[in-house]
N, C-alpha and C. Protein backbone atom coordinates (compact mmCIF):
# COMPACT_ATOMS: atom_id res chain seq x y z
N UNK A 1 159.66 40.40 32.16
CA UNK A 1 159.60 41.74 31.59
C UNK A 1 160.42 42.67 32.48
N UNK A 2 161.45 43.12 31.49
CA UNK A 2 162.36 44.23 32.38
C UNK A 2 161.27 45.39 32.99
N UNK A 3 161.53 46.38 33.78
CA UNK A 3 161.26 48.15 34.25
C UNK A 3 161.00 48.61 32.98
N UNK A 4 162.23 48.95 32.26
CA UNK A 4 162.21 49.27 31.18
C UNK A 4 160.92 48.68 29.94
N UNK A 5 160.50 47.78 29.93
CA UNK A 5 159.60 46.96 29.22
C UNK A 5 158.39 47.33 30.01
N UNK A 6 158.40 47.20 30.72
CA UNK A 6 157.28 47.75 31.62
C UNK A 6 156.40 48.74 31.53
N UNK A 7 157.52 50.02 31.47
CA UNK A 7 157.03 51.29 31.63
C UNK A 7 156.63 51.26 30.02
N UNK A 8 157.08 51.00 29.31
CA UNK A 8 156.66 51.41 27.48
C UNK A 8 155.59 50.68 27.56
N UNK A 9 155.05 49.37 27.99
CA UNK A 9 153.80 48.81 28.01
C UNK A 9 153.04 49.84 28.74
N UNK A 10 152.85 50.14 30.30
CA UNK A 10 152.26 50.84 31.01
C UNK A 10 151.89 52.00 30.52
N UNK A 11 153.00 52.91 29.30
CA UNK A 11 152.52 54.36 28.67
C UNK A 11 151.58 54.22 27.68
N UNK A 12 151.59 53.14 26.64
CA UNK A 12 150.93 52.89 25.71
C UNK A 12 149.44 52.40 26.43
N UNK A 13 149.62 51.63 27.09
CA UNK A 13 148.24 51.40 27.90
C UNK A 13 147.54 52.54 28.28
N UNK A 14 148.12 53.81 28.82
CA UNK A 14 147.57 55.01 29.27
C UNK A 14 147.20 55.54 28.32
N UNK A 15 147.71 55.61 27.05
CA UNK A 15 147.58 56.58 25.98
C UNK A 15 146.79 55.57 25.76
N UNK A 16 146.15 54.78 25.02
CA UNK A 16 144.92 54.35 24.85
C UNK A 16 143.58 54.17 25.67
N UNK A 17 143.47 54.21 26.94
CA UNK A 17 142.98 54.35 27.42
C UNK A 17 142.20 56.11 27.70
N UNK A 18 143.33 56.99 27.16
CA UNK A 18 142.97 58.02 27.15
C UNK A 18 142.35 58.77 25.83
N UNK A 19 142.26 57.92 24.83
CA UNK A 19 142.20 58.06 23.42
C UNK A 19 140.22 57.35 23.75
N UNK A 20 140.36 56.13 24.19
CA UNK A 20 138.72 55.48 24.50
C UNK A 20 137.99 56.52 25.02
N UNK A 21 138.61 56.94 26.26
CA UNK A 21 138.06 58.04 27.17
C UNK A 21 137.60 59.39 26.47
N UNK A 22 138.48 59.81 25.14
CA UNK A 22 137.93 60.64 24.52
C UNK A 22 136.50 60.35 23.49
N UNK A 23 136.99 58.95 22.85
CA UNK A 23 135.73 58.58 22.45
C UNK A 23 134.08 58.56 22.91
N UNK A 24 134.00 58.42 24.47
CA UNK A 24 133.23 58.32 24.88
C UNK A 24 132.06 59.72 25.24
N UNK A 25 130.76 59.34 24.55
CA UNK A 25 129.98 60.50 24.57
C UNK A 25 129.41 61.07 25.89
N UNK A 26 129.35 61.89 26.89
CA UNK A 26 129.40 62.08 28.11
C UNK A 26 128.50 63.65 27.93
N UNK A 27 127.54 63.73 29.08
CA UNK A 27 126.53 64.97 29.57
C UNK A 27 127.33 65.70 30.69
N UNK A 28 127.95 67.04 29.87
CA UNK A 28 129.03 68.15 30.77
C UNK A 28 127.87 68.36 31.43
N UNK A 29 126.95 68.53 32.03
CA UNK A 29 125.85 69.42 32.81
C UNK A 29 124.96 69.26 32.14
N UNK A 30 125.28 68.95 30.95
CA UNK A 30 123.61 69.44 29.96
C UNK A 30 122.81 68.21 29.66
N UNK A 31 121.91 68.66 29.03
CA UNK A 31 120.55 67.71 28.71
C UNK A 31 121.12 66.55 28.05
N UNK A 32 122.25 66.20 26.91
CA UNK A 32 122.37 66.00 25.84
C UNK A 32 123.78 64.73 25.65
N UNK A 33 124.34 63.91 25.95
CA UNK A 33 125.74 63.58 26.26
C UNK A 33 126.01 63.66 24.47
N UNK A 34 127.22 64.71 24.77
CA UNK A 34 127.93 65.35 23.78
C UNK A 34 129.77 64.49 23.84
N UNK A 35 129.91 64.28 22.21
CA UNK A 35 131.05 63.16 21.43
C UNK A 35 132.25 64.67 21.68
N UNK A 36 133.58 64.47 21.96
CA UNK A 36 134.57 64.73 21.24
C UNK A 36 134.37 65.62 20.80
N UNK A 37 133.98 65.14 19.15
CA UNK A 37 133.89 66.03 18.33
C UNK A 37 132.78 67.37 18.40
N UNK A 38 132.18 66.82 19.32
CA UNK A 38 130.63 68.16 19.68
C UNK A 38 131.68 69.47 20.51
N UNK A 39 132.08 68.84 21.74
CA UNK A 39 132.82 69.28 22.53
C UNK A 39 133.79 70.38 21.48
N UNK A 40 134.94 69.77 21.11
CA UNK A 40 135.79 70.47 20.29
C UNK A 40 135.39 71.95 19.63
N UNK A 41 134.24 71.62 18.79
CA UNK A 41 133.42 72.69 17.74
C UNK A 41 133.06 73.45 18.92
N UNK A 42 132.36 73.19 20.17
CA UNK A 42 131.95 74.22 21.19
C UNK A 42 132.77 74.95 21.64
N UNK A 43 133.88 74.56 22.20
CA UNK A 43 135.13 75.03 22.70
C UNK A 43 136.01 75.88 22.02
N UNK A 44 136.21 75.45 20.11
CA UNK A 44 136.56 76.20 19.67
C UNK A 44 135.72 77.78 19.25
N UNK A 45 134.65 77.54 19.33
CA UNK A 45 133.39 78.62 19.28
C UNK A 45 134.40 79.46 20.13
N UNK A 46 134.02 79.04 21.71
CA UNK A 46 134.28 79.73 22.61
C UNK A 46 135.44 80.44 22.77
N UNK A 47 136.34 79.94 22.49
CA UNK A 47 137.98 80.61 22.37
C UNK A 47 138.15 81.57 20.66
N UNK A 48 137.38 81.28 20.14
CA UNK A 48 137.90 82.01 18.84
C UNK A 48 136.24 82.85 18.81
N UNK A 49 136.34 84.24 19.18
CA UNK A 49 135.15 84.31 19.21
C UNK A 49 134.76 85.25 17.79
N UNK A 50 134.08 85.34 17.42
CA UNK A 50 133.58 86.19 15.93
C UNK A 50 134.44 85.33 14.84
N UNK A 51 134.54 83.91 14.79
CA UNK A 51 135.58 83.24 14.07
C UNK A 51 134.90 82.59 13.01
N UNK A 52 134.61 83.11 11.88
CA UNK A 52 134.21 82.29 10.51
C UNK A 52 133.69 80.90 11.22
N UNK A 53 132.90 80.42 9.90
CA UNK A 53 132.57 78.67 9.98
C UNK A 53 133.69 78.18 9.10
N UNK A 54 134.62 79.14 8.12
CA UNK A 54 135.93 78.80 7.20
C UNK A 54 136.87 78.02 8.54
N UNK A 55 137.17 79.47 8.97
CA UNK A 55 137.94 79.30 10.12
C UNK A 55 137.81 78.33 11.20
N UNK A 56 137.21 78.39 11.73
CA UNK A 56 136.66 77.31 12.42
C UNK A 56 136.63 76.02 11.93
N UNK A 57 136.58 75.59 10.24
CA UNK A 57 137.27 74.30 10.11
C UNK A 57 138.81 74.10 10.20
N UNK A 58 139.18 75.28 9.92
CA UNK A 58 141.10 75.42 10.05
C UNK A 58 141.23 75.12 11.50
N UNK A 59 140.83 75.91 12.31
CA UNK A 59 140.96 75.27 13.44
C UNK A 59 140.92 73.99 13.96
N UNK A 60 140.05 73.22 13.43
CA UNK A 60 139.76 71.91 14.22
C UNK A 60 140.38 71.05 13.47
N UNK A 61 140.70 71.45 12.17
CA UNK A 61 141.19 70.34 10.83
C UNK A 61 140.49 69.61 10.14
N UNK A 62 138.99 70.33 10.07
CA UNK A 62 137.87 69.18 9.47
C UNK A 62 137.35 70.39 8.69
N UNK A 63 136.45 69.47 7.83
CA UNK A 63 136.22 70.24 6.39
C UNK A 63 135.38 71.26 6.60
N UNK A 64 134.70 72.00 5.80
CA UNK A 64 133.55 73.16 5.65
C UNK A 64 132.27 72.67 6.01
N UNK A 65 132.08 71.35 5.50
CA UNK A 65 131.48 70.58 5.27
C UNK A 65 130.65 69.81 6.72
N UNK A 66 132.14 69.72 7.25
CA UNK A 66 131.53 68.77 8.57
C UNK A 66 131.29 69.56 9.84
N UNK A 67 132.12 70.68 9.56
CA UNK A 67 131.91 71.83 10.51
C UNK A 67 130.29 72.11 10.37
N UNK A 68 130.06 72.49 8.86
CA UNK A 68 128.34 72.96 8.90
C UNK A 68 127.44 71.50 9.54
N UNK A 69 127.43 70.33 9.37
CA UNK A 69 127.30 69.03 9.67
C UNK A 69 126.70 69.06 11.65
N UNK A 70 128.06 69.53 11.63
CA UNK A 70 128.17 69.62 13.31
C UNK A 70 127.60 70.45 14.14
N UNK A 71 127.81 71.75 13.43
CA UNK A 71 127.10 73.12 13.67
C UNK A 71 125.62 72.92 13.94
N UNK A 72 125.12 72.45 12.40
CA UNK A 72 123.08 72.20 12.36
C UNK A 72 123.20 71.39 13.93
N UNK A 73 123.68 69.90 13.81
CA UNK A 73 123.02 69.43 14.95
C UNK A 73 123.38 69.76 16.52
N UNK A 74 124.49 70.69 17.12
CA UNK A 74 124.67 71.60 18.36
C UNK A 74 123.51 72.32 17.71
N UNK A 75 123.03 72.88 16.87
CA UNK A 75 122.43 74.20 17.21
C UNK A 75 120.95 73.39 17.50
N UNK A 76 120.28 72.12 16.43
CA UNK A 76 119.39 71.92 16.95
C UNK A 76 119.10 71.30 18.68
N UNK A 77 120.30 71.18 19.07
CA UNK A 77 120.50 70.38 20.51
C UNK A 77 119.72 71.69 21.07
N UNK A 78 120.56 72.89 20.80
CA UNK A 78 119.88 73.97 21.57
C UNK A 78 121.91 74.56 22.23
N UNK A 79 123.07 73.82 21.49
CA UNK A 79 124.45 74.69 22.25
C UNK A 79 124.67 75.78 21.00
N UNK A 80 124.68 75.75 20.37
CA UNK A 80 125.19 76.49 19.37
C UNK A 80 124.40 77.15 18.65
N UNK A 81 124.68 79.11 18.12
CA UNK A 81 123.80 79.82 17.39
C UNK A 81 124.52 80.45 16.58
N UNK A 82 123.78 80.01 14.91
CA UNK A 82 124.69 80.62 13.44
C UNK A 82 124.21 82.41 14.02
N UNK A 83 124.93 83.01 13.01
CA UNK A 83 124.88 84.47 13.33
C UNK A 83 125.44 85.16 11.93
N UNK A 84 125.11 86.06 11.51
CA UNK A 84 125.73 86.33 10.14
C UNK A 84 125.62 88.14 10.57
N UNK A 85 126.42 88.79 10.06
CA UNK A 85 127.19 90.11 10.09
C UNK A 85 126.82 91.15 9.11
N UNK A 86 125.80 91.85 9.82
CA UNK A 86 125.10 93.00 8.96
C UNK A 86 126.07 92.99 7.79
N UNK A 87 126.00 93.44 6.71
CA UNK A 87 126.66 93.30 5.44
C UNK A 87 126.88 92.21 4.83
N UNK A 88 127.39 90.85 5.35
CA UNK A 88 128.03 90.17 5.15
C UNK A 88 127.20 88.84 5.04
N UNK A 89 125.94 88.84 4.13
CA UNK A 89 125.42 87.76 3.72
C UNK A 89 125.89 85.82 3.84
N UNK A 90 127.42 86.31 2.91
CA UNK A 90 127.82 85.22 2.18
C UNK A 90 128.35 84.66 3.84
N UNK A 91 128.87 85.04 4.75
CA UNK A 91 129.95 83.88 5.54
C UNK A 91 129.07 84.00 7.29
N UNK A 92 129.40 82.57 7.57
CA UNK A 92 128.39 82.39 8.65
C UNK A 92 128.87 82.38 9.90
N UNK A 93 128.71 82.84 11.22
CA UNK A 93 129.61 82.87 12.25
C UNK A 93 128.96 81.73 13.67
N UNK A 94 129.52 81.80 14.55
CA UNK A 94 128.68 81.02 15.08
C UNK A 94 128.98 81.60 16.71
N UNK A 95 127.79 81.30 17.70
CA UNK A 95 128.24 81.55 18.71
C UNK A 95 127.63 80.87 20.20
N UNK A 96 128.40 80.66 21.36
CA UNK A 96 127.52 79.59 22.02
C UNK A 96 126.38 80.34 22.80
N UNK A 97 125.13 79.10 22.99
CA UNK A 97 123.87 79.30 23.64
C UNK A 97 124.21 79.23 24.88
N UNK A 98 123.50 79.59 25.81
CA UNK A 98 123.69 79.33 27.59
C UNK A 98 124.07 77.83 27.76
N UNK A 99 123.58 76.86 26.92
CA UNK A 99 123.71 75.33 27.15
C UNK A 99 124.74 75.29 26.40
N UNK A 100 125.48 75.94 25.60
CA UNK A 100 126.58 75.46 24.83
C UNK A 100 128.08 76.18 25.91
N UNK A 101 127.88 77.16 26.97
CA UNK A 101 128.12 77.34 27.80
C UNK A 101 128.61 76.44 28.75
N UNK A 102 127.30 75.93 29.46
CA UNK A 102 127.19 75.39 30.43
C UNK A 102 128.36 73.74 30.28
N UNK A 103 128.21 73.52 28.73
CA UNK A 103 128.97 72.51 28.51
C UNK A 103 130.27 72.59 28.40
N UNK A 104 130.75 73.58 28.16
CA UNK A 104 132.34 74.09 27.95
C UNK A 104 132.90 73.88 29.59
N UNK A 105 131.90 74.82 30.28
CA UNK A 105 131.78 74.78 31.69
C UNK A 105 132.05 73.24 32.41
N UNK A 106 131.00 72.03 32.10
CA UNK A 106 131.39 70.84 32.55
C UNK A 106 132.43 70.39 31.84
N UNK A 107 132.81 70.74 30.18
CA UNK A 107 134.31 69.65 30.25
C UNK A 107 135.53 70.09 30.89
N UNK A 108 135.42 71.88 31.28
CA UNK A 108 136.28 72.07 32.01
C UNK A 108 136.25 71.51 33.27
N UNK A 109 135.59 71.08 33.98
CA UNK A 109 134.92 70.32 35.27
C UNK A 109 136.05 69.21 35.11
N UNK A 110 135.16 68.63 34.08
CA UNK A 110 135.75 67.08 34.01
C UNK A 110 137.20 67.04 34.09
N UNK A 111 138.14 67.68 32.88
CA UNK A 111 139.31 67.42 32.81
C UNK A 111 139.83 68.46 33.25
N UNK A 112 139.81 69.22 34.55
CA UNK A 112 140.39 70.04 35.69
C UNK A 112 140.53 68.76 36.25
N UNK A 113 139.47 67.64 36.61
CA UNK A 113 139.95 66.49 37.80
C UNK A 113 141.22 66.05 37.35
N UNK A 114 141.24 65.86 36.10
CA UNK A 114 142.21 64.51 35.45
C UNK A 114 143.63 65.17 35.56
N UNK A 115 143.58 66.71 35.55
CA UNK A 115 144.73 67.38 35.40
C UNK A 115 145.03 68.01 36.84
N UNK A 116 144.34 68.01 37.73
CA UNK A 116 144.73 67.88 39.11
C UNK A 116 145.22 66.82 39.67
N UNK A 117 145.01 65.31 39.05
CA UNK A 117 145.57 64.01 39.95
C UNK A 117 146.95 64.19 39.43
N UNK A 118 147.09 64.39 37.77
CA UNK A 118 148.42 64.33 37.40
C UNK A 118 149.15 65.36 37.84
N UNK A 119 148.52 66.61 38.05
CA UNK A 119 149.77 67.79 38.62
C UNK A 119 150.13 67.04 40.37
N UNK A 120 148.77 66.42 40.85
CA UNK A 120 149.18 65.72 42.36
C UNK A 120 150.64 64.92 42.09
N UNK A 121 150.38 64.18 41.28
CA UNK A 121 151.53 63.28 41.04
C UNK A 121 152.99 63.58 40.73
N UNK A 122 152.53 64.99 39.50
CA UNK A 122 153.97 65.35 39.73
C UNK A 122 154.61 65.97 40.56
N UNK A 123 153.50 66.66 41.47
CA UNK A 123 154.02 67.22 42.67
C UNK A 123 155.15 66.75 43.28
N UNK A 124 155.20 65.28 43.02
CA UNK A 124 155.79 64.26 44.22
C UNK A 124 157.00 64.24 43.78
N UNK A 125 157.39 64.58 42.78
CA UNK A 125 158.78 64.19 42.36
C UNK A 125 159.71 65.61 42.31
N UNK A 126 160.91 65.12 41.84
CA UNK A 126 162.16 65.75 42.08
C UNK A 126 162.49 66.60 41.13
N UNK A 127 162.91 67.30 40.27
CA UNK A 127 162.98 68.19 39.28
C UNK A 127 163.87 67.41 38.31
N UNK A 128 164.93 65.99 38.73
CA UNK A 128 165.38 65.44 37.88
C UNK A 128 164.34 64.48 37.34
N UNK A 129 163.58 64.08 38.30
CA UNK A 129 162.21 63.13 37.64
C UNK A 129 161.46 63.68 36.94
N UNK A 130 161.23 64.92 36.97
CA UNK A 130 160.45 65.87 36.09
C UNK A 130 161.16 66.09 34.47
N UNK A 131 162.38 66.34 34.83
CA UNK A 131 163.15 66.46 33.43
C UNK A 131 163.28 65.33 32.58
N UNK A 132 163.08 64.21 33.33
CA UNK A 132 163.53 63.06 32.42
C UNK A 132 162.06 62.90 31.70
N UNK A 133 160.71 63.01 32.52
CA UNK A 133 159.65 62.88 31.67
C UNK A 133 159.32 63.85 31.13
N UNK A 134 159.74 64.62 31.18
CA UNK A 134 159.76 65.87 29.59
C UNK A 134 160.40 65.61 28.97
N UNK A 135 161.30 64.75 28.93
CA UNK A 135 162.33 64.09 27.90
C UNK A 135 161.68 62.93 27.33
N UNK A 136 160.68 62.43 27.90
CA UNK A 136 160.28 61.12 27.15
C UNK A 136 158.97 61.19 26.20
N UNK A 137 158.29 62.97 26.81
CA UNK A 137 157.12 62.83 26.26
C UNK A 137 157.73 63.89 24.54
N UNK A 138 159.21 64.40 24.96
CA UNK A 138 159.74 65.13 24.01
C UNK A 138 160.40 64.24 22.98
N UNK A 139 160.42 63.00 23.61
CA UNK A 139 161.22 61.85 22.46
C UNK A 139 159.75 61.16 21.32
N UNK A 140 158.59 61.16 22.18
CA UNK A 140 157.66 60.61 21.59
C UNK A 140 156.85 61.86 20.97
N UNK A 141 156.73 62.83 20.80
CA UNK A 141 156.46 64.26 20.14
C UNK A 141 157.22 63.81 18.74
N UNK A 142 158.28 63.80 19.38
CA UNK A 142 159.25 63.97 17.50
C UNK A 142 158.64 63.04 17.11
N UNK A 143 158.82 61.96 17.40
CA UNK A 143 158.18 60.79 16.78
C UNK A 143 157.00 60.56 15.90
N UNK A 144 156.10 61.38 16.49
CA UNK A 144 154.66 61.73 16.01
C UNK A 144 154.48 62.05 14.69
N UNK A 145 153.84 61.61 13.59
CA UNK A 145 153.78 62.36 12.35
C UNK A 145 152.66 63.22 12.25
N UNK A 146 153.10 64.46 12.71
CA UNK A 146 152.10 65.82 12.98
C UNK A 146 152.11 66.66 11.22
N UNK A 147 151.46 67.36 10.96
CA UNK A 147 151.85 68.46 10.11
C UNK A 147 152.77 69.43 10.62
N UNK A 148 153.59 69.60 9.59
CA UNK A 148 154.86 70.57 9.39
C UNK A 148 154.47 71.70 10.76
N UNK A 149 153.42 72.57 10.53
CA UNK A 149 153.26 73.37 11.06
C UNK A 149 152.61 73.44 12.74
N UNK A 150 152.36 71.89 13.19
CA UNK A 150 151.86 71.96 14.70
C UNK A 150 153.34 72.76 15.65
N UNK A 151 152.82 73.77 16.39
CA UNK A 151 153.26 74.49 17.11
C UNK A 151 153.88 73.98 18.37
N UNK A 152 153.19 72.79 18.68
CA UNK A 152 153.67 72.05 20.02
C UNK A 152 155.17 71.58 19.13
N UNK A 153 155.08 70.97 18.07
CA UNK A 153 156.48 70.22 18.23
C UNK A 153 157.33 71.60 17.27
N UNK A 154 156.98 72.49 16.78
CA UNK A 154 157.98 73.53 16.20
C UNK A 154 158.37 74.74 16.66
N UNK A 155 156.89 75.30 17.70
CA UNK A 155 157.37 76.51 18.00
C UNK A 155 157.60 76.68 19.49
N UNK A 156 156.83 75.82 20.68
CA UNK A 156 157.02 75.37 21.55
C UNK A 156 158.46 76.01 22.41
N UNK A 157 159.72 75.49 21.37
CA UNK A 157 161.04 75.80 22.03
C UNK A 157 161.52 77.47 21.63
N UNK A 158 160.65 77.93 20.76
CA UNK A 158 161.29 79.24 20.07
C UNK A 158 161.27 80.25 21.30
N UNK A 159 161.67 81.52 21.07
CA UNK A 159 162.38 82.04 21.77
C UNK A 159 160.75 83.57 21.44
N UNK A 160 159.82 84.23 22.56
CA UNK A 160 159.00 84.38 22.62
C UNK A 160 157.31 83.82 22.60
N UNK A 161 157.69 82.56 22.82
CA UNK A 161 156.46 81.37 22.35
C UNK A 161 155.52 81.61 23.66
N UNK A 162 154.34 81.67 23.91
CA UNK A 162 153.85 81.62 25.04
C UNK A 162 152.46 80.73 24.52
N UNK A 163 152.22 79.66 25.33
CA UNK A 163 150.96 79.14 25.56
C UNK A 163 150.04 79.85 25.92
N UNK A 164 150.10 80.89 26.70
CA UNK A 164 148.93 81.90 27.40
C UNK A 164 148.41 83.11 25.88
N UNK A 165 149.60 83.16 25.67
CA UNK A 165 149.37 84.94 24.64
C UNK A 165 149.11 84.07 23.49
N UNK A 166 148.91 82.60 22.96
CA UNK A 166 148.57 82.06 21.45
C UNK A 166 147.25 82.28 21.49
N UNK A 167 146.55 82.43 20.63
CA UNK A 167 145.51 82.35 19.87
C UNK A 167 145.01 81.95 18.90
N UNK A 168 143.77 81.81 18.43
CA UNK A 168 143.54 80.77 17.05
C UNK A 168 144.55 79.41 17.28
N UNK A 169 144.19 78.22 17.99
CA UNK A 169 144.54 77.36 18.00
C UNK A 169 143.98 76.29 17.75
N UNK A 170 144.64 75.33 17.35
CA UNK A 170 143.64 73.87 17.08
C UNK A 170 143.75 73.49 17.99
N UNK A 171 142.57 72.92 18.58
CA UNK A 171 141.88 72.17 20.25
C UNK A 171 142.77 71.11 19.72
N UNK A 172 143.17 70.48 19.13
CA UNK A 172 143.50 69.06 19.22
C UNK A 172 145.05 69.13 19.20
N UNK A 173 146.20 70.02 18.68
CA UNK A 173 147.35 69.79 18.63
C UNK A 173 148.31 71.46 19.16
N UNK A 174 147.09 72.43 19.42
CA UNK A 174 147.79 73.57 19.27
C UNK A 174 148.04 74.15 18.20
N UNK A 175 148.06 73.74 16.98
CA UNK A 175 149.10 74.15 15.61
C UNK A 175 148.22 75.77 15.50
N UNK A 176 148.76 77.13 15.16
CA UNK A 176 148.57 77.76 15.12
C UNK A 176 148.04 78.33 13.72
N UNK A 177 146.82 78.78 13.55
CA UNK A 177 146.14 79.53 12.56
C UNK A 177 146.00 80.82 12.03
């Protein structure tokens, strides 16, 4: 096996391994070890705040349906609280409990480590080693069959784009709402 053969085995190995790693249901601090998908719905709570249960499926890319699904059982855990808007009977909002908190709190924990070994790592290299793997993770982006509208692979390069100033984003790709 060439370098070359190597490294495309070795990336795909990482990327699955990091795909399992998401699978896996894990206790941020709290009582409860919370899936992915628990995580996600919390997180997006937290960043989109006064944000529909509509919205909040746009965000994540899952239905009305599974959002309410997900919602009942965080809220019976004790992370998550429906909330509805003097006037506004018909649409339901949601917002996090101290434990739905505390969990946002540990996955930031968690994957601050994972994103400190890799910023360690890139530390180490040269700015041409840096460019070439923004070139490889930019060759495998295109590649990706995303919707038209994910922001990482369309708006990313535009000319005022900021990761910091976006808002309403999907936890899972960025694509903007």
């Amino acid at each position: 096996m060439t370098k070359k053969e190597s490294l495309v085995k070795k990336l795909y190995q990482a990327l699955n391994i990091m795909i399992c790693d998401s699978k896996i249901a894990r206790s941020y601090g709290t009582e409860h070890k919370l899936t992915y998908s628990d995580i996600n719905l919390l997180r997006c709570v937290q960043h989109n705040e006064n944000a529909k249960a509509s919205e909040v499926s746009q965000y994540l890319g899952i239905t009305n349906g599974a959002v309410a699904q997900l919602a009942k059982k965080l809220e019976d855990k004790g992370y998550l609280e429906p909330y509805r808007i003097t006037g506004n009977k018909k649409e339901v909002y949601y917002r996090l409990t101290a434990g739905g908190e505390t969990a946002c709190r540990g996955y930031d924990e968690h994957y601050g480590k994972i994103k400190s070994a890799i910023e360690g790592y890139i530390d180490t290299l040269d700015d041409d080693n840096v460019e070439k793997i923004i070139g490889l993770f930019d060759a495998m982006a295109s590649c990706a069959a995303v919707h038209e509208h994910c922001s990482i692979k369309h708006a990313a390069g535009k000319a005022g784009y900021s990761q910091q100033s976006a808002i309403k984003r999907c936890e899972k790709c960025q694509r903007i709402y």
